[in-house]
PDB file of N, CA and C in Angstrom:
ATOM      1  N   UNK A   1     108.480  82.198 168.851  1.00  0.00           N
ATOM      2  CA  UNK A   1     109.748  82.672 168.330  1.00  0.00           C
ATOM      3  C   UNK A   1     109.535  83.498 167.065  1.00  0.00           C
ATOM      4  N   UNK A   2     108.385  82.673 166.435  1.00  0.00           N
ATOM      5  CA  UNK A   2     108.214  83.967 165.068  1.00  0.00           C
ATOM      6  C   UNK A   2     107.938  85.287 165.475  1.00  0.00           C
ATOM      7  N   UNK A   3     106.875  85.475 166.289  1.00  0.00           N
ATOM      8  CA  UNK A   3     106.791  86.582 166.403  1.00  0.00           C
ATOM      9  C   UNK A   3     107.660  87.731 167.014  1.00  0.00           C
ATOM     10  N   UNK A   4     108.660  87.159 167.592  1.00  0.00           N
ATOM     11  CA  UNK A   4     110.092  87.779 168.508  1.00  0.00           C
ATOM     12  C   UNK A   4     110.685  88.245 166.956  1.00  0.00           C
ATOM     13  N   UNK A   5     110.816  87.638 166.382  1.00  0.00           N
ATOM     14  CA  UNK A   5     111.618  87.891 165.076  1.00  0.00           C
ATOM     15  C   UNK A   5     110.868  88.759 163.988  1.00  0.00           C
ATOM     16  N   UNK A   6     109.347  88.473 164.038  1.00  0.00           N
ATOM     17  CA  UNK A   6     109.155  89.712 163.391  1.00  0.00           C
ATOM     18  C   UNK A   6     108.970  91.047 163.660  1.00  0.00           C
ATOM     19  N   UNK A   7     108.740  91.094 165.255  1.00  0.00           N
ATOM     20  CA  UNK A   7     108.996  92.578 166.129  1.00  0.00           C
ATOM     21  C   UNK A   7     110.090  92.981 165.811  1.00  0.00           C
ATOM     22  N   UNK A   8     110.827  92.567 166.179  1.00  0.00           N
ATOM     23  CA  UNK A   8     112.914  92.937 165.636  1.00  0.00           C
ATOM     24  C   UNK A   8     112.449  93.057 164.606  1.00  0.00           C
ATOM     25  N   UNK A   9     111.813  92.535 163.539  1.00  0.00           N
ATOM     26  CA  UNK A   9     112.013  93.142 161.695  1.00  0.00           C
ATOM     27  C   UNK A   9     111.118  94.393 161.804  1.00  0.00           C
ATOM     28  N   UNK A  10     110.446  94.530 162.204  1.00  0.00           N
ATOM     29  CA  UNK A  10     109.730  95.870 162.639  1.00  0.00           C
ATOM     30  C   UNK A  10     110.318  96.916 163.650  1.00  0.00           C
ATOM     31  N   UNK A  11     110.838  96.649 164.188  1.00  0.00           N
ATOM     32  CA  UNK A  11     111.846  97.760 165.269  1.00  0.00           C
ATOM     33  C   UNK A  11     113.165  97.594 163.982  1.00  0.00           C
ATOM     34  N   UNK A  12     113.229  96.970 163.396  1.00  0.00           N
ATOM     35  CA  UNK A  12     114.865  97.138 163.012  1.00  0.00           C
ATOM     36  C   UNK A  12     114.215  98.084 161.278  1.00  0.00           C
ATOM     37  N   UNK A  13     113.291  97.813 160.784  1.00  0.00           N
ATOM     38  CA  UNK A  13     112.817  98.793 159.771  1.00  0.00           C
ATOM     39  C   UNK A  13     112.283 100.070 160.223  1.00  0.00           C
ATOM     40  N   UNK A  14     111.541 100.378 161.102  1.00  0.00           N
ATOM     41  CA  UNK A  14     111.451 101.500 161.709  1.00  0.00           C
ATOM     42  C   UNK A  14     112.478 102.305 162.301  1.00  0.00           C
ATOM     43  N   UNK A  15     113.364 101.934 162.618  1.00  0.00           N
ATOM     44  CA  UNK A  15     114.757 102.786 162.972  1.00  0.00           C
ATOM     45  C   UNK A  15     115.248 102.915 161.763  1.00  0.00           C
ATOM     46  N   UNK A  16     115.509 102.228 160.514  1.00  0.00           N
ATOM     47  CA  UNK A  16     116.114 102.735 159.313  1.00  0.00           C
ATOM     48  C   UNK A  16     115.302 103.735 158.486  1.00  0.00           C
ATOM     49  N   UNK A  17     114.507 103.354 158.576  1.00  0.00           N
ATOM     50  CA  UNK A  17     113.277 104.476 157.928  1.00  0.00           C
ATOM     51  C   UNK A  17     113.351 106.072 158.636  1.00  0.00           C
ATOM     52  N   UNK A  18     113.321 106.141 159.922  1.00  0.00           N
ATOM     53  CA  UNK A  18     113.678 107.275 160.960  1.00  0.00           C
ATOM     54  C   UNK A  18     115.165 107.736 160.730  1.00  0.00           C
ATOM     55  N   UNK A  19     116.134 106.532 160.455  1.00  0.00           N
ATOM     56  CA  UNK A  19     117.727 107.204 160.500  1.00  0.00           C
ATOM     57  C   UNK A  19     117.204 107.764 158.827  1.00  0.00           C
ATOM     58  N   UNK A  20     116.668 107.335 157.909  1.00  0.00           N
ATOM     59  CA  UNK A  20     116.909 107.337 156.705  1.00  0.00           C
ATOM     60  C   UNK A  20     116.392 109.045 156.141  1.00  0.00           C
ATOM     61  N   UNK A  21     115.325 109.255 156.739  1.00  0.00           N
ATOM     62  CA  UNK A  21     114.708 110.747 156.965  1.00  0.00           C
ATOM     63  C   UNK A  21     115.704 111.609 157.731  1.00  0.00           C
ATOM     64  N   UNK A  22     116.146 110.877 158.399  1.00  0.00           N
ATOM     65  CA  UNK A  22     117.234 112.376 159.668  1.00  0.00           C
ATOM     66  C   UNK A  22     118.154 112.725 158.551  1.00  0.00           C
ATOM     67  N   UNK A  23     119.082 111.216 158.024  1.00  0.00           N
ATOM     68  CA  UNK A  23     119.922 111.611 156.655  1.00  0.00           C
ATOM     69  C   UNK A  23     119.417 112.368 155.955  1.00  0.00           C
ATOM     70  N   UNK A  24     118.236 112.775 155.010  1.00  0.00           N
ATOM     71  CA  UNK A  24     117.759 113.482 154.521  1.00  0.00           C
ATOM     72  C   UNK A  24     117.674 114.832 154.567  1.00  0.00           C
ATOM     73  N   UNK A  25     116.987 114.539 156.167  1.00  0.00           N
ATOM     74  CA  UNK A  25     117.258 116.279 156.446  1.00  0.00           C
ATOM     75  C   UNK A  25     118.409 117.161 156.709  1.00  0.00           C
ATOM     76  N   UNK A  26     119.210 115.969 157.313  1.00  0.00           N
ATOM     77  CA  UNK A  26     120.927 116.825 157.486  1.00  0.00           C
ATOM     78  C   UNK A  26     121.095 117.075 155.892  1.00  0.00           C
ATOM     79  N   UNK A  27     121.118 115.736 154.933  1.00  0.00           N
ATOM     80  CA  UNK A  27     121.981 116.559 153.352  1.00  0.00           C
ATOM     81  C   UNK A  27     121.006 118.071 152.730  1.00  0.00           C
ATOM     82  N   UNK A  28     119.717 117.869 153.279  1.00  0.00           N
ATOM     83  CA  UNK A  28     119.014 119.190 152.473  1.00  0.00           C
ATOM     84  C   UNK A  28     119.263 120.376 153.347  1.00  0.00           C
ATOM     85  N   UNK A  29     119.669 120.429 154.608  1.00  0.00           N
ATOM     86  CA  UNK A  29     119.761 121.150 155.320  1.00  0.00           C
ATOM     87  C   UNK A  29     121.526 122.069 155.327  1.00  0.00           C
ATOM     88  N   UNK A  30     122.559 121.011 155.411  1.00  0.00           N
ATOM     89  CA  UNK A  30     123.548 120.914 154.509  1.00  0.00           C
ATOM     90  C   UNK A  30     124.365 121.251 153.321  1.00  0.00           C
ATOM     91  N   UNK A  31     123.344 121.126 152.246  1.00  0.00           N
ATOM     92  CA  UNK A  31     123.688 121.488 151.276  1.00  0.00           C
ATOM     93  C   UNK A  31     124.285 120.358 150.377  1.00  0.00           C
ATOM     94  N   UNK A  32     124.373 119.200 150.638  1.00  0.00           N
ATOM     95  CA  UNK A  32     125.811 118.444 150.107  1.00  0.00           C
ATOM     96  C   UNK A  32     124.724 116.848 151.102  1.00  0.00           C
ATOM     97  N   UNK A  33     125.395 115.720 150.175  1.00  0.00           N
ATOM     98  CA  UNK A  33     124.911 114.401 150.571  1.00  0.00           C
ATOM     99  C   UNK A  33     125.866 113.873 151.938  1.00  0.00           C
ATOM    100  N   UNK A  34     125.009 113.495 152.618  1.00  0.00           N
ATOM    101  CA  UNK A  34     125.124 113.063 154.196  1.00  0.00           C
ATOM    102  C   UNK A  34     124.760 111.390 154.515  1.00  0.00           C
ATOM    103  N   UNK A  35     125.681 110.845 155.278  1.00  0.00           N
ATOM    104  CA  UNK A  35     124.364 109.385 155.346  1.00  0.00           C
ATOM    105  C   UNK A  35     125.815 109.403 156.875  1.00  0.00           C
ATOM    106  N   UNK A  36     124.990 109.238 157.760  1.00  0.00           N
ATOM    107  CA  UNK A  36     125.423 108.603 159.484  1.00  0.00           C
ATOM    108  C   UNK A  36     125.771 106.995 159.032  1.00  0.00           C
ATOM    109  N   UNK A  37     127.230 107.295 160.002  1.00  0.00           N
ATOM    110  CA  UNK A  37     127.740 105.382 159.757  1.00  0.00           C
ATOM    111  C   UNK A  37     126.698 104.715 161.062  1.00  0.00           C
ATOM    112  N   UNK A  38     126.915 103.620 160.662  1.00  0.00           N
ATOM    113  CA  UNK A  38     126.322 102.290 162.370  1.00  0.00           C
ATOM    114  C   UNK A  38     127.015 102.940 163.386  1.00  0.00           C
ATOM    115  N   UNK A  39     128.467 103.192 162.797  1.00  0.00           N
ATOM    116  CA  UNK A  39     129.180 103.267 164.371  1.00  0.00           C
ATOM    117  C   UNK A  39     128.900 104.444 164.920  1.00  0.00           C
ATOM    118  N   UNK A  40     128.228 105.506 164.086  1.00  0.00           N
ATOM    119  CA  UNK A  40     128.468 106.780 164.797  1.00  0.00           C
ATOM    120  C   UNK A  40     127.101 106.750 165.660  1.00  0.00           C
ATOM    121  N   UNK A  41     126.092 106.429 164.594  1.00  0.00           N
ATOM    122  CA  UNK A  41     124.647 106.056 165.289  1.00  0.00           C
ATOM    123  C   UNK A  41     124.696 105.162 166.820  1.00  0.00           C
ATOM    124  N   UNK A  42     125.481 104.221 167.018  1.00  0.00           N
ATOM    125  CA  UNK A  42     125.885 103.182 167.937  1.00  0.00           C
ATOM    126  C   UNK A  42     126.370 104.339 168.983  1.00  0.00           C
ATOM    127  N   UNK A  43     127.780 104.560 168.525  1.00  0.00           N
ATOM    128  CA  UNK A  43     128.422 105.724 169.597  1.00  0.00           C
ATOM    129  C   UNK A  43     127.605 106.496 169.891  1.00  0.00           C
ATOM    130  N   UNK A  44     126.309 107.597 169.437  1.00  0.00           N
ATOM    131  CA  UNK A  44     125.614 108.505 170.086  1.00  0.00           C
ATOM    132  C   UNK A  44     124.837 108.171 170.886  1.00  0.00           C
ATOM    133  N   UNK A  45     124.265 106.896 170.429  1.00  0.00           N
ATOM    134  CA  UNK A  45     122.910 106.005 171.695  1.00  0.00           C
ATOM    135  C   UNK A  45     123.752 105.422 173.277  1.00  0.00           C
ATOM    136  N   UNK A  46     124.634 104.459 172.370  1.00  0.00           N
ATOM    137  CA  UNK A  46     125.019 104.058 173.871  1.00  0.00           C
ATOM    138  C   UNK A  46     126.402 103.662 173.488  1.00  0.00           C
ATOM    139  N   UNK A  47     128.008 104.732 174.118  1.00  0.00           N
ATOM    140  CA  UNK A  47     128.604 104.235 173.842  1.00  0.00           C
ATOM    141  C   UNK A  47     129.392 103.133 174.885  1.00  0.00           C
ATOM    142  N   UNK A  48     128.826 102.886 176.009  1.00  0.00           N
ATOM    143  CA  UNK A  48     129.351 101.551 176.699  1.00  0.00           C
ATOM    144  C   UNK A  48     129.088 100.577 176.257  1.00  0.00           C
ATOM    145  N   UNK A  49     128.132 100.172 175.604  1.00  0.00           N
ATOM    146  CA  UNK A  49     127.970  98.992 174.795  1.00  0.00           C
ATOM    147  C   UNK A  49     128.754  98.874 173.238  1.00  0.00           C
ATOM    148  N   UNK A  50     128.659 100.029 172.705  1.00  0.00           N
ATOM    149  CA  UNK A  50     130.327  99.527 171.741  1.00  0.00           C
ATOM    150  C   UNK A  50     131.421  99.307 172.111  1.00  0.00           C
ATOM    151  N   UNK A  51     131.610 100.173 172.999  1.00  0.00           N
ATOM    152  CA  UNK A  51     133.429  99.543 173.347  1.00  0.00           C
ATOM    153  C   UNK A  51     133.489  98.191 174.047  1.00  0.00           C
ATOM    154  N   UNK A  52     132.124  97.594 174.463  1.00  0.00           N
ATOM    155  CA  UNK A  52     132.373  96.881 175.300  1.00  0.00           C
ATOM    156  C   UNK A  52     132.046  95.349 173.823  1.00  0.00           C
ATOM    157  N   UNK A  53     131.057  95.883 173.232  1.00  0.00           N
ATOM    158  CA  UNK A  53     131.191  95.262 171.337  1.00  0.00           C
ATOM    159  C   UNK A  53     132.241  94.847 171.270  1.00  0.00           C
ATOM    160  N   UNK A  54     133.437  96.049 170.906  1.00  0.00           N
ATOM    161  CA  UNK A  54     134.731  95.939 170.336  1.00  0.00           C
ATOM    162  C   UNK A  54     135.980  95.065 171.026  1.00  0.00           C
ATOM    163  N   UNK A  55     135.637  95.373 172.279  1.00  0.00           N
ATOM    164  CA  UNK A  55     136.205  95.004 173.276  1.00  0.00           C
ATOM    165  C   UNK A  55     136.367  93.399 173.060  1.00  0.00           C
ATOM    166  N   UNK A  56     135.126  92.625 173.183  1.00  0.00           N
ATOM    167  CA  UNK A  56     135.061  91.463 172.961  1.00  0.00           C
ATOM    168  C   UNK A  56     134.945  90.713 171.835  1.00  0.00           C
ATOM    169  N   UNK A  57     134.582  91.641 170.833  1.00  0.00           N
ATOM    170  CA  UNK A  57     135.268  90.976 169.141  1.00  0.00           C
ATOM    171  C   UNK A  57     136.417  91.076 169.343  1.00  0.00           C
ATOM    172  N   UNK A  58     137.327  91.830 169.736  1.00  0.00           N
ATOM    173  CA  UNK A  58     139.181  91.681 169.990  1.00  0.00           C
ATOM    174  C   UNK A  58     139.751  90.529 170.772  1.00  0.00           C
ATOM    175  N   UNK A  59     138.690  90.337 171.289  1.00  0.00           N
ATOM    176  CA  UNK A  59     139.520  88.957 172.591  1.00  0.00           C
ATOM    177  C   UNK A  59     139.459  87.335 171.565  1.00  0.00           C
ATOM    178  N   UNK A  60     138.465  87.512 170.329  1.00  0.00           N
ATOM    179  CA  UNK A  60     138.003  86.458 170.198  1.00  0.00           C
ATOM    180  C   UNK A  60     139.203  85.624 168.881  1.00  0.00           C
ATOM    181  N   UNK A  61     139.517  84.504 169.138  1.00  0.00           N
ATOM    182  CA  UNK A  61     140.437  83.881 168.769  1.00  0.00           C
ATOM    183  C   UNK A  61     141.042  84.067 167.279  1.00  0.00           C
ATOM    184  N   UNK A  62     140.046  84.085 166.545  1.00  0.00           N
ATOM    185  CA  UNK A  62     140.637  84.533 165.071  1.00  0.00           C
ATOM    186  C   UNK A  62     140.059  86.045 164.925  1.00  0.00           C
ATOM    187  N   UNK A  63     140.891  86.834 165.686  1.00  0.00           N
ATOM    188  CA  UNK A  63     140.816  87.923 165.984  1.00  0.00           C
ATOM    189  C   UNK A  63     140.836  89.010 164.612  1.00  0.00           C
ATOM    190  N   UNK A  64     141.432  88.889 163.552  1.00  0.00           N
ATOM    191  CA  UNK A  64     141.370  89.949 162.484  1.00  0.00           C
ATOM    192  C   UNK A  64     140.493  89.851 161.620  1.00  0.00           C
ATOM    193  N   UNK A  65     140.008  88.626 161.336  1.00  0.00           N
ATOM    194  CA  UNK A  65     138.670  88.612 160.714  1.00  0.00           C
ATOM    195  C   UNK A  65     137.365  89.094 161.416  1.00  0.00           C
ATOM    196  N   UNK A  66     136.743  88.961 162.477  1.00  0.00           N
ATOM    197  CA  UNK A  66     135.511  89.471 163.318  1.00  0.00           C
ATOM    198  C   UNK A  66     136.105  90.747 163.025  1.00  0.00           C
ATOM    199  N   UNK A  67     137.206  91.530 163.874  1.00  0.00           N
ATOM    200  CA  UNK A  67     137.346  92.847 164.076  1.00  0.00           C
ATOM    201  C   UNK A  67     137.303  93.413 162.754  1.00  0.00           C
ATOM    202  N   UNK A  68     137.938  92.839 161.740  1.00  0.00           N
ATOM    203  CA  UNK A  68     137.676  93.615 160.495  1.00  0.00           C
ATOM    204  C   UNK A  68     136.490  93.391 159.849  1.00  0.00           C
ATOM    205  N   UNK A  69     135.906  92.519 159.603  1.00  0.00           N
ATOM    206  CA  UNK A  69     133.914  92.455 159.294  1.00  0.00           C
ATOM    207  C   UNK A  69     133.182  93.205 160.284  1.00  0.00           C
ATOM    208  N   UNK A  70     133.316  93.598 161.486  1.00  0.00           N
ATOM    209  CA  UNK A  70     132.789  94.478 162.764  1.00  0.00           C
ATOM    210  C   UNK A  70     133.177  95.893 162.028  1.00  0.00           C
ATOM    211  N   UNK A  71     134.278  96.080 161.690  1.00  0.00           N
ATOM    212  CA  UNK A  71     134.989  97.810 161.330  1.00  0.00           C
ATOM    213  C   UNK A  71     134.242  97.806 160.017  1.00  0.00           C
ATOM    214  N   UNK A  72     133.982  96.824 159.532  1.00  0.00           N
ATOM    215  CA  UNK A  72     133.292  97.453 158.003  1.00  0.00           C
ATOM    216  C   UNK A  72     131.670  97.490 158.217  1.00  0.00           C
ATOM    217  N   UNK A  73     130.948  96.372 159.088  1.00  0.00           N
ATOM    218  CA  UNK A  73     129.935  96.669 159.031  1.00  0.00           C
ATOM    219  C   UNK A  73     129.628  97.927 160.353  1.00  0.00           C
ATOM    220  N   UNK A  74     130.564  98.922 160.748  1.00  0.00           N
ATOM    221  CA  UNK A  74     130.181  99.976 161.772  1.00  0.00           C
ATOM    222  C   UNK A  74     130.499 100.881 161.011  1.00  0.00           C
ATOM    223  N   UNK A  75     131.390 101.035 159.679  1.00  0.00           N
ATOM    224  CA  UNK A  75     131.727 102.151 158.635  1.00  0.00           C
ATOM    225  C   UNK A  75     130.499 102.014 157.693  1.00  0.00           C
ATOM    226  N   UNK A  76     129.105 101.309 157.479  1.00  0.00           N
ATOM    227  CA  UNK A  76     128.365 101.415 156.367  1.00  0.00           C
ATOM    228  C   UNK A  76     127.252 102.372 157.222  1.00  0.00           C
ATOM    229  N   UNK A  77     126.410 102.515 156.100  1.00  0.00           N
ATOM    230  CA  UNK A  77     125.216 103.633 156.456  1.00  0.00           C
ATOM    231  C   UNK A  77     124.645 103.038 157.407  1.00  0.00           C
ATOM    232  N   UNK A  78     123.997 103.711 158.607  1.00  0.00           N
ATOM    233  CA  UNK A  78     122.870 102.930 159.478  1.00  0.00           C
ATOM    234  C   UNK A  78     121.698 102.247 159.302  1.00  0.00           C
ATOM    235  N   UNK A  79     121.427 103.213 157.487  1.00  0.00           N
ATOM    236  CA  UNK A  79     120.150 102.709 157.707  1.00  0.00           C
ATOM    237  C   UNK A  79     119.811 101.402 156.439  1.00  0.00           C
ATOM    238  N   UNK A  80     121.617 101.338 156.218  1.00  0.00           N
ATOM    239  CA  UNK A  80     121.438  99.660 155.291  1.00  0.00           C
ATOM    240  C   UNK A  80     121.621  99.075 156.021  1.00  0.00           C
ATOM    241  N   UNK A  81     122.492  98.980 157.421  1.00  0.00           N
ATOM    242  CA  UNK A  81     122.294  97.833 158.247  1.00  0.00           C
ATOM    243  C   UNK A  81     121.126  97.589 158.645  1.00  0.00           C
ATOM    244  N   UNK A  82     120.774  98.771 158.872  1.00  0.00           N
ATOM    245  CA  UNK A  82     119.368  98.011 160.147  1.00  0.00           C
ATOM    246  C   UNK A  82     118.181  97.593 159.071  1.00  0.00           C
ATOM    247  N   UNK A  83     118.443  97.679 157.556  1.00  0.00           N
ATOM    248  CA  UNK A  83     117.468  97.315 156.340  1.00  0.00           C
ATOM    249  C   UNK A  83     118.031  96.132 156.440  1.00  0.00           C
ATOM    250  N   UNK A  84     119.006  95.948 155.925  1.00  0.00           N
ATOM    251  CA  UNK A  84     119.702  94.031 156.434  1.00  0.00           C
ATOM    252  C   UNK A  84     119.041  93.190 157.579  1.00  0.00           C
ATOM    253  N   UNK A  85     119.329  93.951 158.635  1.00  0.00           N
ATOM    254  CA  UNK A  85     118.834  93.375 159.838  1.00  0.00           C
ATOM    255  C   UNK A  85     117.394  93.222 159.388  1.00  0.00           C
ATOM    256  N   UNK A  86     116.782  93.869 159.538  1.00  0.00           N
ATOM    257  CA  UNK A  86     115.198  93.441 158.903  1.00  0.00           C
ATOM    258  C   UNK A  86     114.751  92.630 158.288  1.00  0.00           C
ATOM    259  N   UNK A  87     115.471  92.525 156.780  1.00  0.00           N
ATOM    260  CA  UNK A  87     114.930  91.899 156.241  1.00  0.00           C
ATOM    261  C   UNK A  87     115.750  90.189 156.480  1.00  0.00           C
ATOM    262  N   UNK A  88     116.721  90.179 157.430  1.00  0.00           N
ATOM    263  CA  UNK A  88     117.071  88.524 158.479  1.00  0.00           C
ATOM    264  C   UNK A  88     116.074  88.232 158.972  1.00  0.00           C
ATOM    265  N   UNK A  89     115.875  89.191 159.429  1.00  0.00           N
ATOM    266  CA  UNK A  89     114.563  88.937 161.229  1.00  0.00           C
ATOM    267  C   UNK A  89     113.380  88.396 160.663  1.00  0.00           C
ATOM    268  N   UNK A  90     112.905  89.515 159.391  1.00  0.00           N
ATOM    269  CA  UNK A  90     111.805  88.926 158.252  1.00  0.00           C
ATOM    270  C   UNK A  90     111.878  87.575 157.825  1.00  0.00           C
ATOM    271  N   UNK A  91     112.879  87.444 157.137  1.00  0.00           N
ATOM    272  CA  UNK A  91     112.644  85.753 156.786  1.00  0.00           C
ATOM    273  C   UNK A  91     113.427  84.893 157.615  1.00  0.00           C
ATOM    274  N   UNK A  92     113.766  84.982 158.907  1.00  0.00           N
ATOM    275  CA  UNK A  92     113.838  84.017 159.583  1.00  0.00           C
ATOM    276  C   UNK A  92     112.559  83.800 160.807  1.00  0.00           C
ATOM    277  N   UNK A  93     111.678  84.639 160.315  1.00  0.00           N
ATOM    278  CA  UNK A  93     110.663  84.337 160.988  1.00  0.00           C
ATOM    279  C   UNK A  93     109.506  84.270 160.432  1.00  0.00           C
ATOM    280  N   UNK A  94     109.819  84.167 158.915  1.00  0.00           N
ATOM    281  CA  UNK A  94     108.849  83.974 157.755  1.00  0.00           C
ATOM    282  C   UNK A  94     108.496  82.354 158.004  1.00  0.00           C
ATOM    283  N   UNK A  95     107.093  82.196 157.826  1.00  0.00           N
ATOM    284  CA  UNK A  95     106.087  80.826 157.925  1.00  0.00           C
ATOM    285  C   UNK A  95     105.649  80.377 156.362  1.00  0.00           C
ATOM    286  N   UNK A  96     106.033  79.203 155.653  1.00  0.00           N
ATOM    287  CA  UNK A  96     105.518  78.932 154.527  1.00  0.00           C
ATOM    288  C   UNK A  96     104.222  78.547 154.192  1.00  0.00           C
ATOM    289  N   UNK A  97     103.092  79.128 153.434  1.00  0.00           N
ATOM    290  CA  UNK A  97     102.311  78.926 153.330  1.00  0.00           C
ATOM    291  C   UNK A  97     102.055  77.211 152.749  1.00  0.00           C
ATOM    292  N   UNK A  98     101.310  76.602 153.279  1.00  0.00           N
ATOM    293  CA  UNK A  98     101.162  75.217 152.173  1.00  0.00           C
ATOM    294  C   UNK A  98     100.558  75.625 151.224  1.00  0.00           C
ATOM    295  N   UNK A  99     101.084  74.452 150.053  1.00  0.00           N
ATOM    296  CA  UNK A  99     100.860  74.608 148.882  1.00  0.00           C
ATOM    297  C   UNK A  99      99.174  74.023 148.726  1.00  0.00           C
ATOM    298  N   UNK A 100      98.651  73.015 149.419  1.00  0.00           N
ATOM    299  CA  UNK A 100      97.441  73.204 148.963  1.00  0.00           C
ATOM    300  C   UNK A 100      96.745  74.139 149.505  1.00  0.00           C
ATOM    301  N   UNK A 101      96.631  75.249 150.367  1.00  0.00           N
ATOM    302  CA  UNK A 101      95.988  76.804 150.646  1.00  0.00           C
ATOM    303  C   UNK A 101      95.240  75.954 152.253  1.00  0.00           C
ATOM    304  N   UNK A 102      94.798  77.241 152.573  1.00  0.00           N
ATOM    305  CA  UNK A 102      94.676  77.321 153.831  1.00  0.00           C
ATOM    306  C   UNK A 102      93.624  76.052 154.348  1.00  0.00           C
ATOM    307  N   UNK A 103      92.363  76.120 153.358  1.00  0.00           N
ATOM    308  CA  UNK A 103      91.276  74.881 153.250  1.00  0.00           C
ATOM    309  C   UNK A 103      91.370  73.712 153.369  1.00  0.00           C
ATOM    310  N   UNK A 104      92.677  72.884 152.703  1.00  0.00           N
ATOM    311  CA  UNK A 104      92.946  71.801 152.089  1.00  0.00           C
ATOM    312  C   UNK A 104      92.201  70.904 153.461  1.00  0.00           C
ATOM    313  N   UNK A 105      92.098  69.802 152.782  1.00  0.00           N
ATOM    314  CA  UNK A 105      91.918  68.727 154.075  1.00  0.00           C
ATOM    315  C   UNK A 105      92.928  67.802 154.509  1.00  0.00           C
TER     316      UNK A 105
END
């Protein structure tokens, strides 16, 4: 399971790092500061799987809270979510070293 979780922290930092450069090049290219939301990034890859997202955060019982934490985290930059996401995946699949070191007996 750790290692499932640290692939995802590695696929989920490597896509922010990649969205984080494209931003770059659109604002220098541009003229003026640029940053792509989640949702728009989401909508260009695959948009049957957002509506179908949205779709089912709407059905779900305390319906204005999900849909409104969903609308804010699809209005932030792409590439702080997927830095968030990373650094979850990172320490939930982070292993504590023991304190007496690797040797101990």
């Amino acid at each position: 399971m750790r290692f499932i979780l640290r692939f995802i922290s590695f696929l989920a930092l490597a896509a922010a790092v990649v969205l984080a450069v494209f931003d770059t090049i659109l604002s220098i290219a541009g003229s003026g500061f640029t940053l792509s939301s989640f949702g728009e990034v989401w909508a260009r890859f695959s948009p049957a799987t957002l509506a179908a997202g949205l779709d089912s955060v709407a059905r779900l019982p305390f319906s204005p809270w999900p849909a409104r934490g969903l609308g804010w985290v699809l209005a932030e930059p792409a590439a702080a979510v997927l830095l968030v996401l990373a650094l979850a995946a990172w320490i939930a699949g982070y292993r504590k070293v023991p304190a007496a070191g690797r040797f101990a007996a």
